[in-house]
C-alpha atoms as a PDB file:
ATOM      1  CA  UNK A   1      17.055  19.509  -1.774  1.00  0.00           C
ATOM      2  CA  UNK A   2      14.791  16.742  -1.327  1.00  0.00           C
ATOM      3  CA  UNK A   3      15.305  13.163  -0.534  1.00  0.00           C
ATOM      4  CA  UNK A   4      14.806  10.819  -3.176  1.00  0.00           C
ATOM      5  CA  UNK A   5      12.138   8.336  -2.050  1.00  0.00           C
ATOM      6  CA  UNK A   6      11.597   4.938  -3.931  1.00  0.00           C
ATOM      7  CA  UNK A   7       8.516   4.664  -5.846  1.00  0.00           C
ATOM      8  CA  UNK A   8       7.183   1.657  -7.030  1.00  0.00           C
ATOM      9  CA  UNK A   9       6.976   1.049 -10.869  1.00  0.00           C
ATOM     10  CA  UNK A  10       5.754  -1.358 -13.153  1.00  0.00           C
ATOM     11  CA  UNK A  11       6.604  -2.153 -16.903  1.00  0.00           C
ATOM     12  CA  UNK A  12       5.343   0.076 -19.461  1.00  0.00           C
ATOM     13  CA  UNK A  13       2.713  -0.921 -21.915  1.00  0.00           C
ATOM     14  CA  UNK A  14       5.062   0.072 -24.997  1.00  0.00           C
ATOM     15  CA  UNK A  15       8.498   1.281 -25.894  1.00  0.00           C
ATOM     16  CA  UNK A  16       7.796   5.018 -25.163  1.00  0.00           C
ATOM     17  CA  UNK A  17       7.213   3.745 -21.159  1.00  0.00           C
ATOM     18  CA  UNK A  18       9.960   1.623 -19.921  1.00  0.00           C
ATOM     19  CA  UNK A  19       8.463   2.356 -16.610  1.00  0.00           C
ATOM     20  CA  UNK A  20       5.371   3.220 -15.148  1.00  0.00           C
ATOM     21  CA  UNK A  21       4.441   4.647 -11.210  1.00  0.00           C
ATOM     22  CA  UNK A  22       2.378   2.327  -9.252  1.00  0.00           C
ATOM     23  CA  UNK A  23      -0.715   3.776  -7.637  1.00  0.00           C
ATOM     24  CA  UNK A  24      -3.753   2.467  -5.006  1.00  0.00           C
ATOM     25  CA  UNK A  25      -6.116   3.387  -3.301  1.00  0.00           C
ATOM     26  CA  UNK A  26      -6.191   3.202   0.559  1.00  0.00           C
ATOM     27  CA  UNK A  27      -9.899   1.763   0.665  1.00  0.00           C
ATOM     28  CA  UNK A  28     -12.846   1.143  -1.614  1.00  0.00           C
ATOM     29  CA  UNK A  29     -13.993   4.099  -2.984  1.00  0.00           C
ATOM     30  CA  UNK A  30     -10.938   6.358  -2.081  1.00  0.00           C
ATOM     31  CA  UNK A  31      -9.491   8.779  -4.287  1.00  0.00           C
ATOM     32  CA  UNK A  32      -6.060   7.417  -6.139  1.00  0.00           C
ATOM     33  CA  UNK A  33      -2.578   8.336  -4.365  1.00  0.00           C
ATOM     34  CA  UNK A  34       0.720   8.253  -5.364  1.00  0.00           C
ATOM     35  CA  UNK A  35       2.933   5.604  -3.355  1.00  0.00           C
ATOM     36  CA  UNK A  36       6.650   6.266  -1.856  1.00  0.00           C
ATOM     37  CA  UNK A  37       9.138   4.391   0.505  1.00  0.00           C
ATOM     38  CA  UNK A  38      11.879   5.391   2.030  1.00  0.00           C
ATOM     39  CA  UNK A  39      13.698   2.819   2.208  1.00  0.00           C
ATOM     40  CA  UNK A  40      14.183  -0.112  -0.086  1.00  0.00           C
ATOM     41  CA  UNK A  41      13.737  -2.908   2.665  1.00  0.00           C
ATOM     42  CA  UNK A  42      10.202  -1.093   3.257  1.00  0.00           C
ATOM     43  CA  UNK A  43       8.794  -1.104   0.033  1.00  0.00           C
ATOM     44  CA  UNK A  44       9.642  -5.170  -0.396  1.00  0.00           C
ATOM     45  CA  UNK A  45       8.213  -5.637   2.635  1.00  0.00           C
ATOM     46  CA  UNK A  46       4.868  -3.699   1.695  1.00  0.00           C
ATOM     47  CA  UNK A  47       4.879  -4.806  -1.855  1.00  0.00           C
ATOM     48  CA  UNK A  48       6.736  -8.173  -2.179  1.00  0.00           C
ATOM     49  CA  UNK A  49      10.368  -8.848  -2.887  1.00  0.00           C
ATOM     50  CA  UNK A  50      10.003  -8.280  -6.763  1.00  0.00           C
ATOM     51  CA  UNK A  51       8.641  -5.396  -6.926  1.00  0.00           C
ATOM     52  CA  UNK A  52      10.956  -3.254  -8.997  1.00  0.00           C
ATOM     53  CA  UNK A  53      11.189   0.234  -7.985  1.00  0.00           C
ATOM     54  CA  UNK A  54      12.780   3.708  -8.958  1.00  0.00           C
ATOM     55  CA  UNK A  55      14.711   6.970  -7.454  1.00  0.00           C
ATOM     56  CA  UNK A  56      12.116  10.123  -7.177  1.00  0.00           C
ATOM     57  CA  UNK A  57      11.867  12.806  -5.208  1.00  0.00           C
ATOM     58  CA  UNK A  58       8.370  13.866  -3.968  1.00  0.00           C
ATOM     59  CA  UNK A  59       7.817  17.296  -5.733  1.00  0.00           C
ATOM     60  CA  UNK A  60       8.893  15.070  -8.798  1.00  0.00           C
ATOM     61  CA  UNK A  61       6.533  12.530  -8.370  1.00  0.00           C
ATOM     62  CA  UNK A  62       3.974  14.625  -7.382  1.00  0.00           C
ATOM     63  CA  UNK A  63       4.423  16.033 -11.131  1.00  0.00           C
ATOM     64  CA  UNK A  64       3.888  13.134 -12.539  1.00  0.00           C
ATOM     65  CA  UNK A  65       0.862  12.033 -10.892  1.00  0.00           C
ATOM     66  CA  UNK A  66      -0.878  15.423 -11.038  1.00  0.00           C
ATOM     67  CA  UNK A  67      -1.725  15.120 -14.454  1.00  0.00           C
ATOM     68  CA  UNK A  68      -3.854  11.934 -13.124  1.00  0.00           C
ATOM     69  CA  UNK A  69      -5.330  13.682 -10.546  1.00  0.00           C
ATOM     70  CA  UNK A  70      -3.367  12.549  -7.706  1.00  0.00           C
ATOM     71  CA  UNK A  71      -3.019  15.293  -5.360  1.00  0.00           C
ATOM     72  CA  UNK A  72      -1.649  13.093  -2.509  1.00  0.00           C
ATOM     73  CA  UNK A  73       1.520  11.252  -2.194  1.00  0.00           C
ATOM     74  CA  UNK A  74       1.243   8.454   0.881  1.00  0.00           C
ATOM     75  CA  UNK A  75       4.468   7.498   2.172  1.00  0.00           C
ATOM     76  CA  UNK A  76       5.742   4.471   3.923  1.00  0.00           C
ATOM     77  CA  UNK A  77       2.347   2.166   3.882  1.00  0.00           C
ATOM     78  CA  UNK A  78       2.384  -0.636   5.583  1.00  0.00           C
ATOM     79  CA  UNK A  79       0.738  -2.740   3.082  1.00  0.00           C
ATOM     80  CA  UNK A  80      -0.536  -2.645  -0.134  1.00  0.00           C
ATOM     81  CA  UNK A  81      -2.068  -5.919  -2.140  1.00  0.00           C
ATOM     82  CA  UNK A  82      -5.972  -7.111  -2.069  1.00  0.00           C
ATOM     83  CA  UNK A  83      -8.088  -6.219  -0.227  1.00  0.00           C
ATOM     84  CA  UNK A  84      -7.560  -7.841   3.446  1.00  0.00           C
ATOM     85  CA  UNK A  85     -10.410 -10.041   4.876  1.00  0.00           C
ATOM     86  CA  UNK A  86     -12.349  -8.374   7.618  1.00  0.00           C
ATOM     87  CA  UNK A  87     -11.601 -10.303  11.010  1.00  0.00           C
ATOM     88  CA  UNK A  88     -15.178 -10.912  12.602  1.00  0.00           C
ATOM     89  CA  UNK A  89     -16.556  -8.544  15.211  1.00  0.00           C
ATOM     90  CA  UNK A  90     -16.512  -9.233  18.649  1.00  0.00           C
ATOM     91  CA  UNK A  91     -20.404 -10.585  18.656  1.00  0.00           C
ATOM     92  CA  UNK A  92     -19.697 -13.002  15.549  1.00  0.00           C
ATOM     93  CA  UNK A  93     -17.070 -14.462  17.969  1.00  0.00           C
ATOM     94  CA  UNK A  94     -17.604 -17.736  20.264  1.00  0.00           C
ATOM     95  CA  UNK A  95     -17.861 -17.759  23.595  1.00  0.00           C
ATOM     96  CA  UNK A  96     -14.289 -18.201  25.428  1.00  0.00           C
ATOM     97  CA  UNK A  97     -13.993 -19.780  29.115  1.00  0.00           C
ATOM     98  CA  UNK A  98     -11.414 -17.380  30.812  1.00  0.00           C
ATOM     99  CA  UNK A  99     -10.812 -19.978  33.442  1.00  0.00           C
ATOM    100  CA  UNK A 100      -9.754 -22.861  31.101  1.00  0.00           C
ATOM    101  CA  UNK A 101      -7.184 -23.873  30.189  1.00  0.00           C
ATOM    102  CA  UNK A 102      -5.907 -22.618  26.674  1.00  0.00           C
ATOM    103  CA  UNK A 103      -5.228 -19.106  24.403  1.00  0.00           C
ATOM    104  CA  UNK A 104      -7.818 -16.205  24.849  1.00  0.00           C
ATOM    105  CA  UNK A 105      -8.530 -14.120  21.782  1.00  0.00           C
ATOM    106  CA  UNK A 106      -7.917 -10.698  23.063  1.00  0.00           C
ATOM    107  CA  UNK A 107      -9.025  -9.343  19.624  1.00  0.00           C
ATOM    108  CA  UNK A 108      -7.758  -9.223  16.268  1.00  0.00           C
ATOM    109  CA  UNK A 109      -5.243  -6.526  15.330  1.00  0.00           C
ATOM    110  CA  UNK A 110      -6.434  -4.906  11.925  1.00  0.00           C
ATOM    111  CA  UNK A 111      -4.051  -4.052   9.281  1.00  0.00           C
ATOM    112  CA  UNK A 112      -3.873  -0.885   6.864  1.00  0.00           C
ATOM    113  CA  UNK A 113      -6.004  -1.783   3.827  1.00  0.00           C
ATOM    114  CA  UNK A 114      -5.153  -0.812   0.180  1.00  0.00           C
ATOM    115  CA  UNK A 115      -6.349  -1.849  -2.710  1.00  0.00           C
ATOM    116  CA  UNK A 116      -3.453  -2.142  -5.597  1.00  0.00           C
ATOM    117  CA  UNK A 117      -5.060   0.542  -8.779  1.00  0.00           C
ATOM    118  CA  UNK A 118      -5.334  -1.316 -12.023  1.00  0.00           C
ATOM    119  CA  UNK A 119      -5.639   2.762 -13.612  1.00  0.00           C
ATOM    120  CA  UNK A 120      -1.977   3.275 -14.159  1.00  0.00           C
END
């Protein structure tokens, strides 16, 4: 049997969908997925401490979100919310004296990018 993963939901539109699955997209232009976490700690800490959340297992969400088109089910992102600012590349930086005094920029760490999917 499988695991039951938590998948994030929203409110439903009407009476008939107490519920609804949360998708995104992991960059601009990407094709939809399905989201999954599996653990409840990690999907607060990708999506925010209210976001409310339900019991699935993956064949069973992956039945819901074929209908959609969703083929793919990503599992565990690290974040998902706006889109992130791009950190400037190395050339757009300012100089930095490595022999004074001070902290060095030894580059920006990038983050996994999603975009939250208005199409629910």
């Amino acid at each position: 049997m499988d695991a039951l993963l938590f998948v994030p939901v929203r409110a439903g539109d009407h009476e008939g969908a107490p519920a609804v699955v949360r998708t995104a997209r992991p960059g601009a232009g990407r094709e939809r997925v399905g989201l999954a976490f599996t653990g409840e700690e990690r999907l607060h800490a990708a999506l925010g401490p209210t976001q409310r959340w339900i019991r699935l297992s993956r064949p069973a969400l992956l039945a819901l979100l074929r209908p959609l088109g969703i083929e793919d089910v990503r599992t565990d992102p690290l974040y998902v919310g706006p889109e992130m600012p791009r950190m400037p590349e190395p050339a757009d930086l300012p100089a930095v004296d490595l022999h004074a005094d001070g902290s060095v920029l030894a580059g920006a760490s990038r983050h996994a990018q999603w975009l939250p999917d208005e199409v629910w």
